[in-house]
C-alpha atoms as a PDB file:
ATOM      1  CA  UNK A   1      15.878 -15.261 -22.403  1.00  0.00           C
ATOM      2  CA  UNK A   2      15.322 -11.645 -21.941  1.00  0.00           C
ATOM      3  CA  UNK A   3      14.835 -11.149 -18.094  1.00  0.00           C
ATOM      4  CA  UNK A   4      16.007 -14.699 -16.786  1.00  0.00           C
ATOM      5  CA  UNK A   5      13.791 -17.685 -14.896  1.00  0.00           C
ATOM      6  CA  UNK A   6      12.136 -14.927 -12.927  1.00  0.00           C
ATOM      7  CA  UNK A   7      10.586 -12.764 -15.315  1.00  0.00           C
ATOM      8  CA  UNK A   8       9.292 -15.647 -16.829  1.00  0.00           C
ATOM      9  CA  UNK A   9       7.891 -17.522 -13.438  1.00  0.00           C
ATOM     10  CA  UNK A  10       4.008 -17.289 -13.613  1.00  0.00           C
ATOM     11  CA  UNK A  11       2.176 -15.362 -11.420  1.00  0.00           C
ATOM     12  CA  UNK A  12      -0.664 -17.576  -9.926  1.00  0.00           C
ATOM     13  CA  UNK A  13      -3.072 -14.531  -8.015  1.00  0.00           C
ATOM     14  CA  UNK A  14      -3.883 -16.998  -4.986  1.00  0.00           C
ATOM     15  CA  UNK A  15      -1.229 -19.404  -5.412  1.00  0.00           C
ATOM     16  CA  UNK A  16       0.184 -21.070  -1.861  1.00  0.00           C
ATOM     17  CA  UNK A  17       3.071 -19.503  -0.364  1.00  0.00           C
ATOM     18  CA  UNK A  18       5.604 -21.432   1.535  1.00  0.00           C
ATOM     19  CA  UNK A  19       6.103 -20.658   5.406  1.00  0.00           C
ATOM     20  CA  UNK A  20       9.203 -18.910   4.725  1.00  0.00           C
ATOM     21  CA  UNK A  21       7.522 -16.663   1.845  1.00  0.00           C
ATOM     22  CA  UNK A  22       4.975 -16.018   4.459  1.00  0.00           C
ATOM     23  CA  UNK A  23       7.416 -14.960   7.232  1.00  0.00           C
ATOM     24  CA  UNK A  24       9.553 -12.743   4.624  1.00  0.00           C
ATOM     25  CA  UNK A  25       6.448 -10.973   3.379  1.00  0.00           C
ATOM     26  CA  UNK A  26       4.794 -10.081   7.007  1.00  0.00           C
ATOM     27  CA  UNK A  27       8.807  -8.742   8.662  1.00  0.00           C
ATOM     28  CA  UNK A  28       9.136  -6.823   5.756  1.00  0.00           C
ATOM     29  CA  UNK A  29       5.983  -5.398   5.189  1.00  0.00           C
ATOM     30  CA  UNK A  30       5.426  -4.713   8.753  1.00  0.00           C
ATOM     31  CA  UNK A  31       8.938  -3.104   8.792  1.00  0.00           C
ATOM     32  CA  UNK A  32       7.713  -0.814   5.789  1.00  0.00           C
ATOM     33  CA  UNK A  33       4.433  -0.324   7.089  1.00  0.00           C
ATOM     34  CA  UNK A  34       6.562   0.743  10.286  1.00  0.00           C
ATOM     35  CA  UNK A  35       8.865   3.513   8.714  1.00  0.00           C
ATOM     36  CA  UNK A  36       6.277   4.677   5.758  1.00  0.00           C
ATOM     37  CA  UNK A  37       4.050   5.940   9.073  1.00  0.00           C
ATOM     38  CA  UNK A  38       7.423   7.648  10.672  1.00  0.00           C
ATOM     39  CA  UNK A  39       7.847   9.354   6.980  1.00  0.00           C
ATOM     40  CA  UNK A  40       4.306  10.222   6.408  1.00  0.00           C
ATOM     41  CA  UNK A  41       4.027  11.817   9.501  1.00  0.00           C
ATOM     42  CA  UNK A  42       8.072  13.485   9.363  1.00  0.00           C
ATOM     43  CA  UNK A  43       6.541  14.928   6.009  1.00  0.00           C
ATOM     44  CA  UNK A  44       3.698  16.158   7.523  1.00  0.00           C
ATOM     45  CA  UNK A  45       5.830  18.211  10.004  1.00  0.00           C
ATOM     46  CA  UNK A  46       7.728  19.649   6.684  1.00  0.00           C
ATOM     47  CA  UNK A  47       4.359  20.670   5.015  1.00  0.00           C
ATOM     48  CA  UNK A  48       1.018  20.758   5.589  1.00  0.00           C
ATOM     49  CA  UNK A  49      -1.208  18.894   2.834  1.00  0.00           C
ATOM     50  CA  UNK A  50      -5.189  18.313   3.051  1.00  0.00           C
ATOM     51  CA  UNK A  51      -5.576  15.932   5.742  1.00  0.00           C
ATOM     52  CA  UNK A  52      -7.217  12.782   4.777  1.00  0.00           C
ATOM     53  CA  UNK A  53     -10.720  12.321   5.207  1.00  0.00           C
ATOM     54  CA  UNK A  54     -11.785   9.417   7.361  1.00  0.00           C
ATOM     55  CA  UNK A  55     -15.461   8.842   7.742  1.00  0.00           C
ATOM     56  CA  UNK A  56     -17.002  11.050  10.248  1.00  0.00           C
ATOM     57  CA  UNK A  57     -18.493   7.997  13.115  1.00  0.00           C
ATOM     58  CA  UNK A  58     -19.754  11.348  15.024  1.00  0.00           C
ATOM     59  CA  UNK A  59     -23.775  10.585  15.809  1.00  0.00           C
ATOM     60  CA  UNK A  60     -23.495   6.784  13.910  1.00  0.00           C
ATOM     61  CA  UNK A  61     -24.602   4.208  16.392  1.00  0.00           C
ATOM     62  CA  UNK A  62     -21.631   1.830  17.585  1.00  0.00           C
ATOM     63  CA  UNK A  63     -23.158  -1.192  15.802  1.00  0.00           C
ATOM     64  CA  UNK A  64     -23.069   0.868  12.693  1.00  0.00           C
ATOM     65  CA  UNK A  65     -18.807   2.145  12.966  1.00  0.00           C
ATOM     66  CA  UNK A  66     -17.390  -0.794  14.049  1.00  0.00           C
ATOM     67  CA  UNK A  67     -18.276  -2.851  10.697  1.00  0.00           C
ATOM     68  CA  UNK A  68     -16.677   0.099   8.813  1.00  0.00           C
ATOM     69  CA  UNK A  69     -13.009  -0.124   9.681  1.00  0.00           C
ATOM     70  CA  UNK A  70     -13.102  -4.254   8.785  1.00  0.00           C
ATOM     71  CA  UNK A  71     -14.568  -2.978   5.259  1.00  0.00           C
ATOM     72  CA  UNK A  72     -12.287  -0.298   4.657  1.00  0.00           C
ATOM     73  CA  UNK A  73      -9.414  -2.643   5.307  1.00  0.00           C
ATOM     74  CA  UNK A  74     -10.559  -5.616   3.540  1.00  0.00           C
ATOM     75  CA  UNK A  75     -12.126  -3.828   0.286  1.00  0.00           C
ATOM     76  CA  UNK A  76      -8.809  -1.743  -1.169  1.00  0.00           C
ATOM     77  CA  UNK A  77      -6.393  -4.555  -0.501  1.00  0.00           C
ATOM     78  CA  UNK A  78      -8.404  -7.022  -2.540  1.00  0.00           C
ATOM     79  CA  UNK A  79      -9.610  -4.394  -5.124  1.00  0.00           C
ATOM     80  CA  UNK A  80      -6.337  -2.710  -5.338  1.00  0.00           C
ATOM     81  CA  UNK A  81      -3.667  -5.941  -4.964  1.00  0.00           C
ATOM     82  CA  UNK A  82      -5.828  -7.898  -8.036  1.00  0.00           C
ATOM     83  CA  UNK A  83      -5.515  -4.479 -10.305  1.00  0.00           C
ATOM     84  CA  UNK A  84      -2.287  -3.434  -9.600  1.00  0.00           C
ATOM     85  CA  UNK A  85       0.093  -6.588  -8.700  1.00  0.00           C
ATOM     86  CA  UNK A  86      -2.210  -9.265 -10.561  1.00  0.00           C
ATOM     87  CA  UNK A  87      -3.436  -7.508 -13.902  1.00  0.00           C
ATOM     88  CA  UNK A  88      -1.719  -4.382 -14.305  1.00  0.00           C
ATOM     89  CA  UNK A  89       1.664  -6.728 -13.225  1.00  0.00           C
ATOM     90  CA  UNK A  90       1.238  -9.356 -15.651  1.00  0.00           C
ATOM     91  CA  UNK A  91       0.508  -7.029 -18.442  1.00  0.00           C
ATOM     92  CA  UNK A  92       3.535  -5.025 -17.792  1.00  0.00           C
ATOM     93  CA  UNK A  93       5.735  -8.132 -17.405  1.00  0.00           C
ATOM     94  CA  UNK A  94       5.161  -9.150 -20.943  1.00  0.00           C
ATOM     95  CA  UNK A  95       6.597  -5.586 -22.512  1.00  0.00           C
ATOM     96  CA  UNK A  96       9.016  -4.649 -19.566  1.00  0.00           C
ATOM     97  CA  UNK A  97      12.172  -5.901 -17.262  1.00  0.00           C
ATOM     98  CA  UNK A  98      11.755  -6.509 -13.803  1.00  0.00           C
ATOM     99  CA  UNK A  99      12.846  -3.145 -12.119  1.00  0.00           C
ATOM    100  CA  UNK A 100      10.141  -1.035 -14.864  1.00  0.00           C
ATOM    101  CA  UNK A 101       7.583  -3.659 -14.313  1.00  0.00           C
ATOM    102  CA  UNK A 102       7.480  -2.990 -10.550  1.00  0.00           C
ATOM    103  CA  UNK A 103       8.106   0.435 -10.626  1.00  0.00           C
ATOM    104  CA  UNK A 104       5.726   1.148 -12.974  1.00  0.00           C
ATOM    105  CA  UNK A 105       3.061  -0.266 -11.499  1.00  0.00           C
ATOM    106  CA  UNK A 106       3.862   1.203  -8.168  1.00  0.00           C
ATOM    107  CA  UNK A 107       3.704   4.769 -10.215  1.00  0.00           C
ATOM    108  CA  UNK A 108       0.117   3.907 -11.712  1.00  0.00           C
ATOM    109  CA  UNK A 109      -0.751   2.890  -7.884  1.00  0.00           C
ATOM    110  CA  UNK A 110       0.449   6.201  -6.283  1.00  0.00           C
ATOM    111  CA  UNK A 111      -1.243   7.886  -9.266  1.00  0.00           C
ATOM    112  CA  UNK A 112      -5.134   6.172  -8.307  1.00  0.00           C
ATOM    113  CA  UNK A 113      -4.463   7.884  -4.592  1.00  0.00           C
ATOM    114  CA  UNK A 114      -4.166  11.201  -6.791  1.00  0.00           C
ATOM    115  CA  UNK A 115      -7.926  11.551  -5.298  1.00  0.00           C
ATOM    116  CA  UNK A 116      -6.260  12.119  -2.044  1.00  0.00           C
ATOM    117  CA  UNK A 117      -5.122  15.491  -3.608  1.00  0.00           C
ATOM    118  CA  UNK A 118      -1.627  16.024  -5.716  1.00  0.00           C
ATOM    119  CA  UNK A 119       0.511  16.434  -2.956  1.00  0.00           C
ATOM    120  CA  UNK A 120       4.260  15.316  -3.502  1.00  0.00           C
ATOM    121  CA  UNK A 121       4.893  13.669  -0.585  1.00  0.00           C
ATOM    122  CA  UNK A 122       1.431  11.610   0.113  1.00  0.00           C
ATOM    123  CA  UNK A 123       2.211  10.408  -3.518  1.00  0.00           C
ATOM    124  CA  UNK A 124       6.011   9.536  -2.618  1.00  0.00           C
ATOM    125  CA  UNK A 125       4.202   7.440   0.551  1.00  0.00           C
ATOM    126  CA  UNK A 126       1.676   5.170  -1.859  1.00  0.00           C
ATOM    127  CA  UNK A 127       4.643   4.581  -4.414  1.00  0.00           C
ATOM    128  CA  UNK A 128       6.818   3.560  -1.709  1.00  0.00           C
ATOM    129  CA  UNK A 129       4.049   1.272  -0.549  1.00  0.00           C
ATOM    130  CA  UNK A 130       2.941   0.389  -4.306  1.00  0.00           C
ATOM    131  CA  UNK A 131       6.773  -0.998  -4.299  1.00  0.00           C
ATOM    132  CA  UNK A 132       7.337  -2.703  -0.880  1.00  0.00           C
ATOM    133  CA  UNK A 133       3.814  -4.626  -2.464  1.00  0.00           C
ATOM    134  CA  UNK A 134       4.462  -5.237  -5.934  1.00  0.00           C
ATOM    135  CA  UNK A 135       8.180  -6.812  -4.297  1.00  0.00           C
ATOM    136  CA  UNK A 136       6.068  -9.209  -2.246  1.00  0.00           C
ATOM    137  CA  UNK A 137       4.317 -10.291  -5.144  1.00  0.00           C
ATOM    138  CA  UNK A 138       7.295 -10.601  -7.061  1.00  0.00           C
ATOM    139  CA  UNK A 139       8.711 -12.288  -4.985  1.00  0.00           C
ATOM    140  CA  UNK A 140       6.279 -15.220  -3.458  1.00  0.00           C
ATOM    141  CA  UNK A 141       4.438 -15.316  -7.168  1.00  0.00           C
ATOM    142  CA  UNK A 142       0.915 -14.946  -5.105  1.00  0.00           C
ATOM    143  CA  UNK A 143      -1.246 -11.838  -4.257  1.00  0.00           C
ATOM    144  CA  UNK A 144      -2.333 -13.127  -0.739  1.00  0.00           C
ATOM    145  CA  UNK A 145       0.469 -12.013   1.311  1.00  0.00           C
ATOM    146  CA  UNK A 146       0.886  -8.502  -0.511  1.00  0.00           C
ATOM    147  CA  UNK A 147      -3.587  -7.913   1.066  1.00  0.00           C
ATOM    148  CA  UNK A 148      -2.610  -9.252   4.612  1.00  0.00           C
ATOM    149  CA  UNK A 149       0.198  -6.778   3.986  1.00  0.00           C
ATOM    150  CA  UNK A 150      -1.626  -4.130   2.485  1.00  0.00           C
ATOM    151  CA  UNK A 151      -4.604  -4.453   5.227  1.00  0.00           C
ATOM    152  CA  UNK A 152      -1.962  -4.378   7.577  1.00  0.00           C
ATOM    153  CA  UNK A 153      -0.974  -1.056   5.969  1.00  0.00           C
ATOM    154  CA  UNK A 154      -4.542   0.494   5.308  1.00  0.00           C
ATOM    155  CA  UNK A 155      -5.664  -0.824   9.749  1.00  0.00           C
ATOM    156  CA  UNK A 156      -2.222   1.210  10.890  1.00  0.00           C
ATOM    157  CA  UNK A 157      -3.331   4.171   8.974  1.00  0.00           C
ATOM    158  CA  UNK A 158      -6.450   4.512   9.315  1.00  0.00           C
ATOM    159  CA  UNK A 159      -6.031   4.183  13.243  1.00  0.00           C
ATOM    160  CA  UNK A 160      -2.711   5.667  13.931  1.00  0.00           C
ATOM    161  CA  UNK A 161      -1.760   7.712  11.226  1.00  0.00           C
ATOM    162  CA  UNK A 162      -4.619   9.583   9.542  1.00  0.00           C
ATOM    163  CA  UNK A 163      -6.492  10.700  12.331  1.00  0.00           C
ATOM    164  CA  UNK A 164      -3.199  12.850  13.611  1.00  0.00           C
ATOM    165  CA  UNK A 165      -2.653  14.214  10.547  1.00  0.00           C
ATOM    166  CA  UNK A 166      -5.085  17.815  10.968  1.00  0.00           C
ATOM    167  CA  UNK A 167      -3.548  18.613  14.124  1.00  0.00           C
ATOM    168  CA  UNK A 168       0.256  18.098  13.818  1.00  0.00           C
ATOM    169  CA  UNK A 169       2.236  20.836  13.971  1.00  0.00           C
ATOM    170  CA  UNK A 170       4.494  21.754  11.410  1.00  0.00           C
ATOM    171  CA  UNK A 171       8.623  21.786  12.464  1.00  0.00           C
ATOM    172  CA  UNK A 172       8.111  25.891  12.048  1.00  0.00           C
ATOM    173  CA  UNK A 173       5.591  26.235  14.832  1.00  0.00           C
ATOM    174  CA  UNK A 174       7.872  25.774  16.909  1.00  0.00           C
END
């Protein structure tokens, strides 16, 4: 066969994953969660893209914000993990190897966060993460760790990362 016993191992969307699958997937998607963050904000001291917009929570009643951030970390990783890992993944698995069949479908996920603006290095970020999630997938055969990851991902941005981004200072400022 083509593409050996992995290519061909089925891809079960909500399938169990063994402890060790677990363990793998959370170190290394924490780790890439970890340095994505140092190189989105390294590249944001390079150049100066749009910042991303966040929800303004100025005026909105506490009761109101705090239900936002679960949603916004819950909704893309679900939405985004079945779409690209689960159905664009399995479609590209029957026409493609391995190696095009992730990075393809890491290139169509960078490409859906073109609404974030076309800016080079936010697009480098998302395919980097499209990868490090489509490799989780590939590699535990189940969508479920790639969301924990991907919330993961989505909570540290959101909090950490995003908010920073209109006031850092470029290297050339000094």
């Amino acid at each position: 066969p083509r593409h050996g016993a992995a290519a061909r191992r089925a891809l079960v969307p909500l399938a169990p994953v063994s402890r060790g699958a677990w363990l793998w997937s959370l170190v290394a998607g924490l780790a890439s969660i970890a340095a994505l963050a140092g190189l989105w904000t390294v590249f944001g001291s390079l150049v100066r893209p749009a910042p991303h917009v966040l929800p303004n929570t100025q005026g909105v009643p506490l009761w109101t914000a705090l239900p936002m951030l679960p949603v916004g970390i819950t909704a893309a990783p679900l939405t985004e993990e079945l779409a690209f890992r689960g159905y664009a993944m399995g479609l590209l698995r029957r026409h493609f190897g391995v190696v095009a069949t992730l990075v393809i479908s890491s290139l169509m996920f960078a490409a859906a966060h073109l609404t974030h603006g076309l800016y080079p290095t936010k697009l480098v970020v998302y395919f980097l993460f499209g990868l490090g999630l489509a490799v989780i997938v590939w590699r535990t055969g189940s969508l479920l760790p790639a969301m924990v990851v991907h919330s993961c991902g989505d909570l540290t941005f959101f909090t950490c990362v995003w908010p920073h981004d209109a006031g850092r200072r470029l290297i050339t400022e000094g």
